[in-house]
N, C-alpha and C. Protein backbone atom coordinates (compact mmCIF):
# COMPACT_ATOMS: atom_id res chain seq x y z
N UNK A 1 0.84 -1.17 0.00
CA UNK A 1 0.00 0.00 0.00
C UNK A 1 0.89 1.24 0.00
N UNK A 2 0.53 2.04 -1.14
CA UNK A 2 1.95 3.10 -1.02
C UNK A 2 1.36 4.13 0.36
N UNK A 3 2.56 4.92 0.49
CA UNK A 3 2.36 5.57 1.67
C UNK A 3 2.43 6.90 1.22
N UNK A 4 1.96 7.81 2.02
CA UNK A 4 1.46 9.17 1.29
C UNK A 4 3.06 10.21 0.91
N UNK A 5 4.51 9.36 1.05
CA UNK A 5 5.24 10.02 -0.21
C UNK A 5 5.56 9.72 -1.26
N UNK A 6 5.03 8.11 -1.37
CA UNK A 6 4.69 7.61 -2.61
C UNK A 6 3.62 7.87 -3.15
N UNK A 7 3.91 8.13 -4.55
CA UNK A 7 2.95 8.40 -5.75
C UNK A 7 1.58 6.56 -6.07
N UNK A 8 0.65 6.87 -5.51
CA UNK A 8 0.14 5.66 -6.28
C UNK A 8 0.31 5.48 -7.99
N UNK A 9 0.37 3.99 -8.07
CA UNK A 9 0.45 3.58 -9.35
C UNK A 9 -0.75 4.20 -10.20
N UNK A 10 -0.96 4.29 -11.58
CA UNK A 10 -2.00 5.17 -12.21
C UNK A 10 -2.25 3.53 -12.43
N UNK A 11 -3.69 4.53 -12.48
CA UNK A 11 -5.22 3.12 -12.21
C UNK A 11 -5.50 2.97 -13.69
N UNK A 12 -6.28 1.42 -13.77
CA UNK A 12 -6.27 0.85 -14.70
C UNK A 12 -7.71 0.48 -14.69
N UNK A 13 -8.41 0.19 -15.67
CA UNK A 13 -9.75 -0.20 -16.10
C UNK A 13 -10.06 -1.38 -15.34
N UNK A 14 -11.60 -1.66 -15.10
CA UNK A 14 -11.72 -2.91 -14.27
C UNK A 14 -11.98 -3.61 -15.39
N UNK A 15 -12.04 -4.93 -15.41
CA UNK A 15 -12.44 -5.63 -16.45
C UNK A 15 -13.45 -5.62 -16.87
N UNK A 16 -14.41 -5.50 -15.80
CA UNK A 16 -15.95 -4.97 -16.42
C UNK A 16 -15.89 -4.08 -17.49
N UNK A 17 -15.59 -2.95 -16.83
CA UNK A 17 -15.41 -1.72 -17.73
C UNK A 17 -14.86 -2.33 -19.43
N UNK A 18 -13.56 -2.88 -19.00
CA UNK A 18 -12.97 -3.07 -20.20
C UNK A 18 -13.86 -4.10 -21.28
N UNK A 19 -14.35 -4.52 -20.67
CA UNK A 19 -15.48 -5.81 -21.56
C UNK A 19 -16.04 -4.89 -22.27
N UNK A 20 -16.44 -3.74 -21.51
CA UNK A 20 -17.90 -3.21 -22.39
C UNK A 20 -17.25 -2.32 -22.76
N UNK A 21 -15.86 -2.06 -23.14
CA UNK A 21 -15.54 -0.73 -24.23
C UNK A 21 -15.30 -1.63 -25.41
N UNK A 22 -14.84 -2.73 -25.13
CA UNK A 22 -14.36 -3.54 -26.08
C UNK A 22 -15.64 -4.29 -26.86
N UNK A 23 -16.99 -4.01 -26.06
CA UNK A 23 -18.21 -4.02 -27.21
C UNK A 23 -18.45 -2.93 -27.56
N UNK A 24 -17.96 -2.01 -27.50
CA UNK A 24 -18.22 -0.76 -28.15
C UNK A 24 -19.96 -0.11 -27.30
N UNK A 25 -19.40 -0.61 -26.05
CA UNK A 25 -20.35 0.82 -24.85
C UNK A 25 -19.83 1.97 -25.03
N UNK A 26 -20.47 3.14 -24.74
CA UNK A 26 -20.52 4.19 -24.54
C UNK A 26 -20.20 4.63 -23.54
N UNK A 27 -20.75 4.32 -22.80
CA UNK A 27 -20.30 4.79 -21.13
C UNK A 27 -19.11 4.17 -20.91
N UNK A 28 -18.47 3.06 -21.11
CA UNK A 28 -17.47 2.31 -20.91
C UNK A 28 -16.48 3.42 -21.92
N UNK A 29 -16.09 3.61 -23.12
CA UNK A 29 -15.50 4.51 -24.01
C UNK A 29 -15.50 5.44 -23.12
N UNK A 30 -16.23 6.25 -22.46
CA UNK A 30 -15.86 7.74 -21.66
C UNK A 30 -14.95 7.36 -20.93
N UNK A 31 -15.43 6.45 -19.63
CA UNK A 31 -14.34 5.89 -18.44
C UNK A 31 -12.79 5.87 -19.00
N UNK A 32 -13.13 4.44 -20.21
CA UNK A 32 -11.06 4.58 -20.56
C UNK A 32 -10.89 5.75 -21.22
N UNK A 33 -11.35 6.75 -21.39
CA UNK A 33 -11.02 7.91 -22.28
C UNK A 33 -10.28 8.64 -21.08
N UNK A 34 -11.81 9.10 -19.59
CA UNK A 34 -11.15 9.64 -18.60
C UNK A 34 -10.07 8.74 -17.98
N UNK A 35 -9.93 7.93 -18.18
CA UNK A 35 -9.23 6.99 -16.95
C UNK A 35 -7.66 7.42 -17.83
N UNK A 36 -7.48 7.22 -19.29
CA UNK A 36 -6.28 7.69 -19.60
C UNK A 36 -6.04 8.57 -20.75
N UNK A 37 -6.69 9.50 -20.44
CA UNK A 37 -6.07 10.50 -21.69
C UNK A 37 -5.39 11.80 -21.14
N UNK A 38 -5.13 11.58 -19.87
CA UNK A 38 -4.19 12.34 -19.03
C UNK A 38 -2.74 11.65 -19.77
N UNK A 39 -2.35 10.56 -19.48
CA UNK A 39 -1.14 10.18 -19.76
C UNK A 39 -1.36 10.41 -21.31
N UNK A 40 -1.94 9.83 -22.21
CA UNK A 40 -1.98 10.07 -23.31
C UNK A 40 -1.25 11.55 -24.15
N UNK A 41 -2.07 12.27 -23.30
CA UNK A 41 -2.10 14.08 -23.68
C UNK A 41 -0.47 14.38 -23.35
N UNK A 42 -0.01 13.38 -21.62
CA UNK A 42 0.97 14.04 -21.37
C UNK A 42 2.68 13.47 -22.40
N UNK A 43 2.07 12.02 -23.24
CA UNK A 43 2.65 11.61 -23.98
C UNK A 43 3.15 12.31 -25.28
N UNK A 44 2.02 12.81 -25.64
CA UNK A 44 1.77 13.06 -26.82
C UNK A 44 2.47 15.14 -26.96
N UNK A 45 2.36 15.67 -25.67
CA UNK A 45 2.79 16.85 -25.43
C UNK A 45 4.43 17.13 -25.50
N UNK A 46 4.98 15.82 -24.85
CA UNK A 46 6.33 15.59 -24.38
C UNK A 46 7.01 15.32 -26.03
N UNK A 47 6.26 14.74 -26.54
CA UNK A 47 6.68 14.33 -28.21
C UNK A 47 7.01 15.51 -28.72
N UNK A 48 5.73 16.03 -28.90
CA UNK A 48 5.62 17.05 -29.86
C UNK A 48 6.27 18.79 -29.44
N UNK A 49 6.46 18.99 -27.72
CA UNK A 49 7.14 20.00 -27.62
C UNK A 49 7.94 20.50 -27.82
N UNK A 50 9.09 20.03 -27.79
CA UNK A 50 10.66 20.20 -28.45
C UNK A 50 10.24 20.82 -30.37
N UNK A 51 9.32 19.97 -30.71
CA UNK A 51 9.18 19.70 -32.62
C UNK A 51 8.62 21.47 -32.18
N UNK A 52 8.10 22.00 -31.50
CA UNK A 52 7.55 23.71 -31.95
C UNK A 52 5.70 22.91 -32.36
N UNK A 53 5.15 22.02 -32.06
CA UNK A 53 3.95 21.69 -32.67
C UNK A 53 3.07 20.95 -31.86
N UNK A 54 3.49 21.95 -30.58
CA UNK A 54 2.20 20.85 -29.35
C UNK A 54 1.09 21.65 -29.43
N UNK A 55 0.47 22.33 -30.36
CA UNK A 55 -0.50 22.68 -30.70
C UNK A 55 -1.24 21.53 -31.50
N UNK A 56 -0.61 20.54 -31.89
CA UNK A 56 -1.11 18.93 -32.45
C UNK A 56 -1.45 17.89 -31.23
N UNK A 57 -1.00 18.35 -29.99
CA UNK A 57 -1.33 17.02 -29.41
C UNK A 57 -2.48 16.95 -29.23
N UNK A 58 -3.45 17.56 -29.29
CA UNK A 58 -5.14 17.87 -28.74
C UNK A 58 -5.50 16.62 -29.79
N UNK A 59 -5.33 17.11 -31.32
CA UNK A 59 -5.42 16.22 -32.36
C UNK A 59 -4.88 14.92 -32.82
N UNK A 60 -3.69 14.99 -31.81
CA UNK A 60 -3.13 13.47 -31.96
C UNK A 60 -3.75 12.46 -30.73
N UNK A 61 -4.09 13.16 -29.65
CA UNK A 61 -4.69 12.46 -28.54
C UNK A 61 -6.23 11.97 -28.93
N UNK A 62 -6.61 12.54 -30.21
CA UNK A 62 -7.78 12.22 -30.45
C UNK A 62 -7.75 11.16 -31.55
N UNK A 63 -6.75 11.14 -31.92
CA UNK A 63 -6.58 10.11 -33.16
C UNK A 63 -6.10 9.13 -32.47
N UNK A 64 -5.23 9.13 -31.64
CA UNK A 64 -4.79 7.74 -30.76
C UNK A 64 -6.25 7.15 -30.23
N UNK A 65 -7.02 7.92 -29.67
CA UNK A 65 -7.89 6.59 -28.88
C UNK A 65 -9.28 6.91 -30.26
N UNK A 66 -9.00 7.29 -31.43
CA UNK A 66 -9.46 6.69 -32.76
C UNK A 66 -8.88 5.33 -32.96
N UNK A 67 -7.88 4.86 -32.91
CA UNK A 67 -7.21 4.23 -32.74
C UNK A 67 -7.17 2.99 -32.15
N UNK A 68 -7.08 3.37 -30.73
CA UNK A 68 -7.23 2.40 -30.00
C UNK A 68 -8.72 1.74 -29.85
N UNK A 69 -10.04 2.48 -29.93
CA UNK A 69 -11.20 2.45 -30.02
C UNK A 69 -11.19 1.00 -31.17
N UNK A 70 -10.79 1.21 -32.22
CA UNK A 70 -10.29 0.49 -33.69
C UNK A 70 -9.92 -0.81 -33.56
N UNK A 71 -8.79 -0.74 -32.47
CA UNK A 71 -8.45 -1.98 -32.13
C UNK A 71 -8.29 -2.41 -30.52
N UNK A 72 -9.34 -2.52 -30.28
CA UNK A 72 -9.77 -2.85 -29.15
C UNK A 72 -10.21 -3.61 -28.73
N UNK A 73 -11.11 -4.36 -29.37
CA UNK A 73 -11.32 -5.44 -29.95
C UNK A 73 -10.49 -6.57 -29.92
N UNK A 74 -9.57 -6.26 -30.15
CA UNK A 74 -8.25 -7.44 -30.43
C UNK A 74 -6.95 -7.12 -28.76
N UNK A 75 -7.65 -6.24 -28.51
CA UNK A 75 -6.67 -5.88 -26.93
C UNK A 75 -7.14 -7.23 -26.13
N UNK A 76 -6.19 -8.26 -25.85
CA UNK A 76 -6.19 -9.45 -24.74
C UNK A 76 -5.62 -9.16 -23.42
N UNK A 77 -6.34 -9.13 -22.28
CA UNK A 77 -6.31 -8.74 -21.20
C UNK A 77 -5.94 -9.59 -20.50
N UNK A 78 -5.24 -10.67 -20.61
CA UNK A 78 -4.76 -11.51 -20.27
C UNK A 78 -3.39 -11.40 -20.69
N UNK A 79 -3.12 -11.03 -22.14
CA UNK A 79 -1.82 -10.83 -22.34
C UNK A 79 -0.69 -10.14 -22.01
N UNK A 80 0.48 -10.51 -22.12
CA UNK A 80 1.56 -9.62 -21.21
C UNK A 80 1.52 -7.88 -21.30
N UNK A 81 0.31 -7.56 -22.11
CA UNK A 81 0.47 -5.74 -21.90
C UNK A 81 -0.57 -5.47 -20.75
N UNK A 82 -0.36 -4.44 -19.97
CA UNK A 82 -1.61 -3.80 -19.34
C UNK A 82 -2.10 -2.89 -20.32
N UNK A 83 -3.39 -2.39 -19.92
CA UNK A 83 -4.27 -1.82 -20.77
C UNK A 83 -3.44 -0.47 -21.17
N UNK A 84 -2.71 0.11 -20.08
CA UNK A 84 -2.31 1.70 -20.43
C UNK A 84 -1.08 1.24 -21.13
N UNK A 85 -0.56 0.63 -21.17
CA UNK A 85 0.78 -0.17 -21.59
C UNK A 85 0.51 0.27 -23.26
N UNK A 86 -0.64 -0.80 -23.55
CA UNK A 86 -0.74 -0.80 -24.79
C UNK A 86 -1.21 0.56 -25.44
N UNK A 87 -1.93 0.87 -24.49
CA UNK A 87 -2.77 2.51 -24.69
C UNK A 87 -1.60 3.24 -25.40
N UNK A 88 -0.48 3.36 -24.70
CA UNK A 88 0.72 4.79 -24.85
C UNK A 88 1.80 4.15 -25.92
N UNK A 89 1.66 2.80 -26.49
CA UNK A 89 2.10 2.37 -27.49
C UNK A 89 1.82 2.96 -28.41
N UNK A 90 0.13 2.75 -28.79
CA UNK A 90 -0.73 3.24 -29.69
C UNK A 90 -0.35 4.52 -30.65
N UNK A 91 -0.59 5.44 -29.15
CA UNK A 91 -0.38 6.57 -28.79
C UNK A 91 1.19 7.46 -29.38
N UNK A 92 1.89 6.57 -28.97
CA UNK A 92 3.47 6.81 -29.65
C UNK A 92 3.54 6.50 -30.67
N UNK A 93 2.79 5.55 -31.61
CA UNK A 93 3.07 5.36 -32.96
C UNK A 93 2.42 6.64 -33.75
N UNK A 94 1.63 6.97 -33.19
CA UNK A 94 0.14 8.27 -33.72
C UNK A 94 1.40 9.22 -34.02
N UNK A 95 2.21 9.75 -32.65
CA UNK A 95 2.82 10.79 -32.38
C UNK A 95 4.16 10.80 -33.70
N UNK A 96 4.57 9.49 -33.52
CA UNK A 96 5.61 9.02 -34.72
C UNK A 96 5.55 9.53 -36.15
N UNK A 97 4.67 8.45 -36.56
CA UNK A 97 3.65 8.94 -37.81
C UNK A 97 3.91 10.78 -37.87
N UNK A 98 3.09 11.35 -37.51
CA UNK A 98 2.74 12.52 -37.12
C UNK A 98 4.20 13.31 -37.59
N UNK A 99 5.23 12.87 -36.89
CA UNK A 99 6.50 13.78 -37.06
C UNK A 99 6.79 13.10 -38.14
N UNK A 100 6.97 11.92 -38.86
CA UNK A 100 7.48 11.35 -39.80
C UNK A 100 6.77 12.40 -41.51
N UNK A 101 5.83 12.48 -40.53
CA UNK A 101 4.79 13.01 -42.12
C UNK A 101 5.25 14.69 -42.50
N UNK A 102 5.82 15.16 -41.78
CA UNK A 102 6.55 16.65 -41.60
C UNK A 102 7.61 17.15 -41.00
N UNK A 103 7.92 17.74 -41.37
CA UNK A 103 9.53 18.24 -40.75
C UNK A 103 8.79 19.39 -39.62
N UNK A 104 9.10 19.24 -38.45
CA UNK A 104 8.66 20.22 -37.39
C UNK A 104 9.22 21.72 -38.23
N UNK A 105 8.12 23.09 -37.73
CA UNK A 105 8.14 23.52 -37.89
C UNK A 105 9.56 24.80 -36.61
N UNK A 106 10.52 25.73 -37.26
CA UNK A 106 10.83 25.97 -35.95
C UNK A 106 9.79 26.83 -35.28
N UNK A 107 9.45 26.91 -34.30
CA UNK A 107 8.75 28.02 -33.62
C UNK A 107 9.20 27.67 -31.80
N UNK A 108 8.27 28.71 -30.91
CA UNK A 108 8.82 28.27 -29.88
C UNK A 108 8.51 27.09 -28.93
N UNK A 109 8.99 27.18 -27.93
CA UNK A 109 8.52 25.81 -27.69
C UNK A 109 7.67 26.56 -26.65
N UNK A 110 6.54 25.36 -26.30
CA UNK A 110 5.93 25.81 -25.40
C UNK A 110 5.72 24.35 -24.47
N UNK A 111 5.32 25.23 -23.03
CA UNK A 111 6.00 24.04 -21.86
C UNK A 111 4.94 24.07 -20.89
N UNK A 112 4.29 23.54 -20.08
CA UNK A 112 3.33 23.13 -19.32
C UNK A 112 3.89 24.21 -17.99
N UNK A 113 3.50 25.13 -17.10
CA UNK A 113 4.00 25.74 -16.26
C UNK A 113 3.73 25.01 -14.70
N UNK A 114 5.19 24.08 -14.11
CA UNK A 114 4.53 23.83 -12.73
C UNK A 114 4.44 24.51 -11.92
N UNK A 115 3.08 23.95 -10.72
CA UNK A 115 3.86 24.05 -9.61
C UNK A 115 4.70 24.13 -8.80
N UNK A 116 5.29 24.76 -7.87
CA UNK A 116 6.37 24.84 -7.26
C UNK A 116 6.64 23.85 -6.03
N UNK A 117 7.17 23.25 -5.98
CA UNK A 117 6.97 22.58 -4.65
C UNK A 117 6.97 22.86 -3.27
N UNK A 118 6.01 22.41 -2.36
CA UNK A 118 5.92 22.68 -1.11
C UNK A 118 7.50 23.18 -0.39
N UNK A 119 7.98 24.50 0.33
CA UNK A 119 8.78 25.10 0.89
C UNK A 119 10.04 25.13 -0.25
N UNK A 120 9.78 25.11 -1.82
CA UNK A 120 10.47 25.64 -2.69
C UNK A 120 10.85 27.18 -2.72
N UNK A 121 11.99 27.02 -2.72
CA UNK A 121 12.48 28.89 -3.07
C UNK A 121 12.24 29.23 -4.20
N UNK A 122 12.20 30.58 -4.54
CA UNK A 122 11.97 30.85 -5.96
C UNK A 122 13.52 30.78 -7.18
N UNK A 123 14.39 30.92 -6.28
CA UNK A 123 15.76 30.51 -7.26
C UNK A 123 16.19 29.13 -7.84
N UNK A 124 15.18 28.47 -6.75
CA UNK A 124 15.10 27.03 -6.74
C UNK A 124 14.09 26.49 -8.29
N UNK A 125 13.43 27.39 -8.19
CA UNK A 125 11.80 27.36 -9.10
C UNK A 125 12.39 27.36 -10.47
N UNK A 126 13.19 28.58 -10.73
CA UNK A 126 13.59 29.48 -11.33
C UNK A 126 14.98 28.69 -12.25
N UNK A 127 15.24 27.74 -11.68
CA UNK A 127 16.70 27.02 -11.98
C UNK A 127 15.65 25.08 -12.60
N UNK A 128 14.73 25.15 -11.68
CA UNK A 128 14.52 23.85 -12.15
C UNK A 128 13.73 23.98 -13.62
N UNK A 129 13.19 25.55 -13.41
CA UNK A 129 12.50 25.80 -15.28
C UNK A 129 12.99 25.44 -15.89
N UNK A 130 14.41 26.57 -15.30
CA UNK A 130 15.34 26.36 -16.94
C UNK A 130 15.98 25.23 -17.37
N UNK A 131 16.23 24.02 -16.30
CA UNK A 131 17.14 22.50 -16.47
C UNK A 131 15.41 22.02 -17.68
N UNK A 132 14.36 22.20 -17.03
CA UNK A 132 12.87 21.50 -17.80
C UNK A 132 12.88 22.22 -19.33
N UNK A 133 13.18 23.67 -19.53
CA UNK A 133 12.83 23.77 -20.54
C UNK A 133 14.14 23.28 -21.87
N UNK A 134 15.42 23.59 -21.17
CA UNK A 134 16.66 22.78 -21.92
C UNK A 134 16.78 21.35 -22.23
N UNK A 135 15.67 20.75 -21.08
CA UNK A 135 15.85 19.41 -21.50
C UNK A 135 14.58 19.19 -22.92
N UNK A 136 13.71 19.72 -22.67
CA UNK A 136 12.67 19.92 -23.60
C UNK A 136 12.98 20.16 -25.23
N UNK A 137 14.07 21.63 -25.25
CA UNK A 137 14.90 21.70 -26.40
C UNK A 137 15.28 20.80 -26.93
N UNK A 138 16.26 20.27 -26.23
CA UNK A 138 16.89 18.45 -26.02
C UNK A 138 16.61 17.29 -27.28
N UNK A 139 15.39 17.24 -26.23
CA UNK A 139 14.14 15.87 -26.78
C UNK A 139 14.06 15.93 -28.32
N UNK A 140 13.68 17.68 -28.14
CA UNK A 140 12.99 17.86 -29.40
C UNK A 140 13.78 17.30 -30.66
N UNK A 141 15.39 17.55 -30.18
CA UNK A 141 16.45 17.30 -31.64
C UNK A 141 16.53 15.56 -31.87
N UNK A 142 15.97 14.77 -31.21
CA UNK A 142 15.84 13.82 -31.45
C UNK A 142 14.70 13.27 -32.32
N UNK A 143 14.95 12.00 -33.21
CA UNK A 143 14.43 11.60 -34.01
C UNK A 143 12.79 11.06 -33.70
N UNK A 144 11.74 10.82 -34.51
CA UNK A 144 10.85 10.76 -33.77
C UNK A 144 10.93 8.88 -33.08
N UNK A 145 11.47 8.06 -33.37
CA UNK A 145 11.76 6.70 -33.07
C UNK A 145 12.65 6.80 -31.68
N UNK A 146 13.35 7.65 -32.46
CA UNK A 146 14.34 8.06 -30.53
C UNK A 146 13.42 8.24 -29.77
N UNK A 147 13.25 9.49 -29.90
CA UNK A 147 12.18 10.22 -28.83
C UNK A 147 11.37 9.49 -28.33
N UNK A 148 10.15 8.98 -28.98
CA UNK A 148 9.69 8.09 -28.47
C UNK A 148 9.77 6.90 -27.52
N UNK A 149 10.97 6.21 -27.85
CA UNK A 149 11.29 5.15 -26.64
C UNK A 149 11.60 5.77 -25.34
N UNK A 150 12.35 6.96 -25.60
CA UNK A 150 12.96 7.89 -24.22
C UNK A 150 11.71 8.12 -23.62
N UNK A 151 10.46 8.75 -24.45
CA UNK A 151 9.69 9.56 -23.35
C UNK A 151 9.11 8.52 -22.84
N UNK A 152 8.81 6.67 -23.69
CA UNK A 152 7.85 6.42 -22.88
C UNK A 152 8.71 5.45 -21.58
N UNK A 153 10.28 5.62 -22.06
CA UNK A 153 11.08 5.57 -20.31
C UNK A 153 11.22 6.39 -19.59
N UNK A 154 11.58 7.40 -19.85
CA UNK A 154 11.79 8.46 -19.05
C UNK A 154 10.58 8.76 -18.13
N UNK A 155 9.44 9.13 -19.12
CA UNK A 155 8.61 9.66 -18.29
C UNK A 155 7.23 9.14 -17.87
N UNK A 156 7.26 7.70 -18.88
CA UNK A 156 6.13 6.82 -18.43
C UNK A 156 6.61 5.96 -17.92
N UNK A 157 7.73 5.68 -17.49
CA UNK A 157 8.70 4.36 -16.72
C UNK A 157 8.40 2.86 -17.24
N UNK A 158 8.30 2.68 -18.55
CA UNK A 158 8.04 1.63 -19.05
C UNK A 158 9.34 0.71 -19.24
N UNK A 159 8.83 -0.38 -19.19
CA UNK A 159 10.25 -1.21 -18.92
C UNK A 159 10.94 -1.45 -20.56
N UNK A 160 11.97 -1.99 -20.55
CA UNK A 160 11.74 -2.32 -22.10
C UNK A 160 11.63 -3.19 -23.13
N UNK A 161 10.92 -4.28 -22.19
CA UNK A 161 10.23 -5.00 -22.73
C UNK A 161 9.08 -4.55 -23.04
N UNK A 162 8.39 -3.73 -22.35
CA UNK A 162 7.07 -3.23 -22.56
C UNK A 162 7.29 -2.16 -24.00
N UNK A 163 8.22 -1.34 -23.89
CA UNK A 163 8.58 -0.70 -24.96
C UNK A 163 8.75 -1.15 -26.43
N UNK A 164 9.36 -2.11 -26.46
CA UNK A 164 9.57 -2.80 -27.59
C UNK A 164 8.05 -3.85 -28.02
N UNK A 165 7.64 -3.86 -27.05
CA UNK A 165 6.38 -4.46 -27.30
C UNK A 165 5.69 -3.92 -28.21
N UNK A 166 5.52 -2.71 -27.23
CA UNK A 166 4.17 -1.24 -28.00
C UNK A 166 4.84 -0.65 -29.03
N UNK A 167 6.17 -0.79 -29.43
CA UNK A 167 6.76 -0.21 -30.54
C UNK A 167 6.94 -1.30 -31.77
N UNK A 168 6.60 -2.00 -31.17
CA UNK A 168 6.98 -3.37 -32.20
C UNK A 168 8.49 -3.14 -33.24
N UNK A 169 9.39 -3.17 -32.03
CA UNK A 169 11.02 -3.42 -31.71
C UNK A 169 11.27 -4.21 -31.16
N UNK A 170 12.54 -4.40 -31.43
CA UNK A 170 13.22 -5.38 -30.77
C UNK A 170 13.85 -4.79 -29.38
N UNK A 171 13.90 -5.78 -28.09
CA UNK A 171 14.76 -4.83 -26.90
C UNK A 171 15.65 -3.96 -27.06
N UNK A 172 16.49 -5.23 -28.18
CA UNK A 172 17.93 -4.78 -28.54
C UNK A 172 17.88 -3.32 -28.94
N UNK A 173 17.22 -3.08 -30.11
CA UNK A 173 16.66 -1.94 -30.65
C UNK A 173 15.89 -0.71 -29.50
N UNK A 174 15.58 -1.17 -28.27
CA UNK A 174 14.95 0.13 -27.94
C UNK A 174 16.31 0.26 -26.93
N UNK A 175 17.15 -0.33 -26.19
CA UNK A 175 18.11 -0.38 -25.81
C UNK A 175 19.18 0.78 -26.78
N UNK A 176 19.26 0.29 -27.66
CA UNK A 176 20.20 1.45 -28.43
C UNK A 176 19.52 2.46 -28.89
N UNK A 177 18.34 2.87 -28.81
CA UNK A 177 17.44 4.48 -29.30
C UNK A 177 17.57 4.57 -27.43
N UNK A 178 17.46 4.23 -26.50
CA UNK A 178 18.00 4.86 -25.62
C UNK A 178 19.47 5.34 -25.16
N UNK A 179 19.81 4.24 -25.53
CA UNK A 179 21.51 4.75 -25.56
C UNK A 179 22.20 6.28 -26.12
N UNK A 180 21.39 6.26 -27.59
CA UNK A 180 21.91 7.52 -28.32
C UNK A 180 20.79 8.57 -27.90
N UNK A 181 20.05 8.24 -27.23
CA UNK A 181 19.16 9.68 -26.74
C UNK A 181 19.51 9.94 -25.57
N UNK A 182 20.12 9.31 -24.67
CA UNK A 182 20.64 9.78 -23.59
C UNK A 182 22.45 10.54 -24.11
N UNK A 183 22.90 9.92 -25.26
CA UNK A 183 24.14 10.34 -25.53
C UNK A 183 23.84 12.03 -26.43
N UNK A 184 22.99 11.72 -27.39
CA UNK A 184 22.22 13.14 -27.84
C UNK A 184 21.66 14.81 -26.96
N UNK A 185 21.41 13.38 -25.71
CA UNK A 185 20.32 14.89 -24.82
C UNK A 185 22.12 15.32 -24.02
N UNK A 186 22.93 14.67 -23.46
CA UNK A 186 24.41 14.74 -22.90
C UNK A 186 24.68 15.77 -23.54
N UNK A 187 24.90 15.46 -24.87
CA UNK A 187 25.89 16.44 -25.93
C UNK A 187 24.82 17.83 -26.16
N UNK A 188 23.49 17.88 -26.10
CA UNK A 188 22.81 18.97 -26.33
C UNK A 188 22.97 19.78 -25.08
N UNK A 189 22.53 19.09 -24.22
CA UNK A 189 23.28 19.93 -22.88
C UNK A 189 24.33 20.40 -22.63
N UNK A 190 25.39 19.90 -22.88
CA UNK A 190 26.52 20.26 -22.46
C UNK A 190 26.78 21.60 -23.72
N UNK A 191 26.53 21.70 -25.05
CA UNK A 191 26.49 22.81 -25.53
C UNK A 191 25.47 23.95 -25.04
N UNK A 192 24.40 23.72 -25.07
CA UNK A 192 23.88 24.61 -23.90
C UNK A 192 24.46 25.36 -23.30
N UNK A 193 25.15 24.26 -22.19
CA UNK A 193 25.79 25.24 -21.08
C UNK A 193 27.22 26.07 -21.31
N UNK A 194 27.96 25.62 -22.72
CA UNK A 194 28.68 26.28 -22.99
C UNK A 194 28.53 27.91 -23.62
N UNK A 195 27.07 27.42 -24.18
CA UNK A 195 26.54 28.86 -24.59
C UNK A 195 26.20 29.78 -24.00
């Protein structure tokens, strides 16, 4: 049972639920929509911010659970994915596609503004922006196949087996698009800070 400085795990569909999206209920379709189009959105934002074009994720979050809606049907709940597992697979191929079909445009980037944390200073605030918005820059110079495996380790903590699953890669393969995106985001940083 996590304890209140642990983050609970993000919740997953009951099977009920999931039965009846997978007949194509209505009410069931809202639930997994609310239940994950938080992560979805926050997938699909993290993609596309760096590219200058998170003005697309509204539209790509809507085409992913087009998507997933599509093949849903064929989602086995028994099988080695969990439901959000497969969800942010989906979801990352949408986002893929998406950059594959255009060369990002430059413009600026734009970045989700946090909260500050409880008894945070403001120099503190002020320093962790700027590490969030450089890393953001970062991301962006990466390929959309890179990118992708990173954000959905980095920031969806997917293992990578699960990764290579939903990407339909090989380990080996998401193993080395992490390798050179952690060696990519290194070298983008470190010019950064020379600048």
């Amino acid at each position: 049972m996590p304890t209140a400085a642990e983050p609970s795990p993000p919740r997953e569909l009951d099977g009920a639920t999931l039965a009846a999206a997978q007949r194509g209920e209505r009410w069931a379709w809202r639930v997994l929509v609310e239940t994950y189009q938080g992560r979805v959105h926050a997938l699909a934002f993290r993609m596309l911010a760096g590219a200058g074009r998170c003005g697309l994720a509204e539209d790509l979050v809507q085409d992913a659970f087009v998507r997933v809606f599509g093949a849903l049907p064929r989602f086995d709940a028994a099988g080695p994915a969990r439901l959000s597992t497969w969800i942010l697979g989906i979801s990352a191929r949408a986002v893929v596609d998406e950059l594959r079909r255009r060369r990002p445009p430059e413009a600026p980037l734009c970045l989700v503004e946090e909260r500050p944390a409880a008894g945070e200073r403001p120099d503190e605030r002020s320093e962790r922006a700027s590490t969030g918005r450089a890393i953001a820059r970062a991301v962006g110079t990466l390929s959309p196949e890179v990118r992708a495996a990173f954000v959905l380790r980095a920031y969806h903590e997917l293992s990578y087996l699960e990764i290579a699953r939903e990407l339909e890669i090989e380990v080996g393969t998401v193993k080395s698009r992490l390798w050179r995106a952690k060696d990519a985001l290194r070298a983008h940083l470190h010019l950064e800070e020379e600048a």
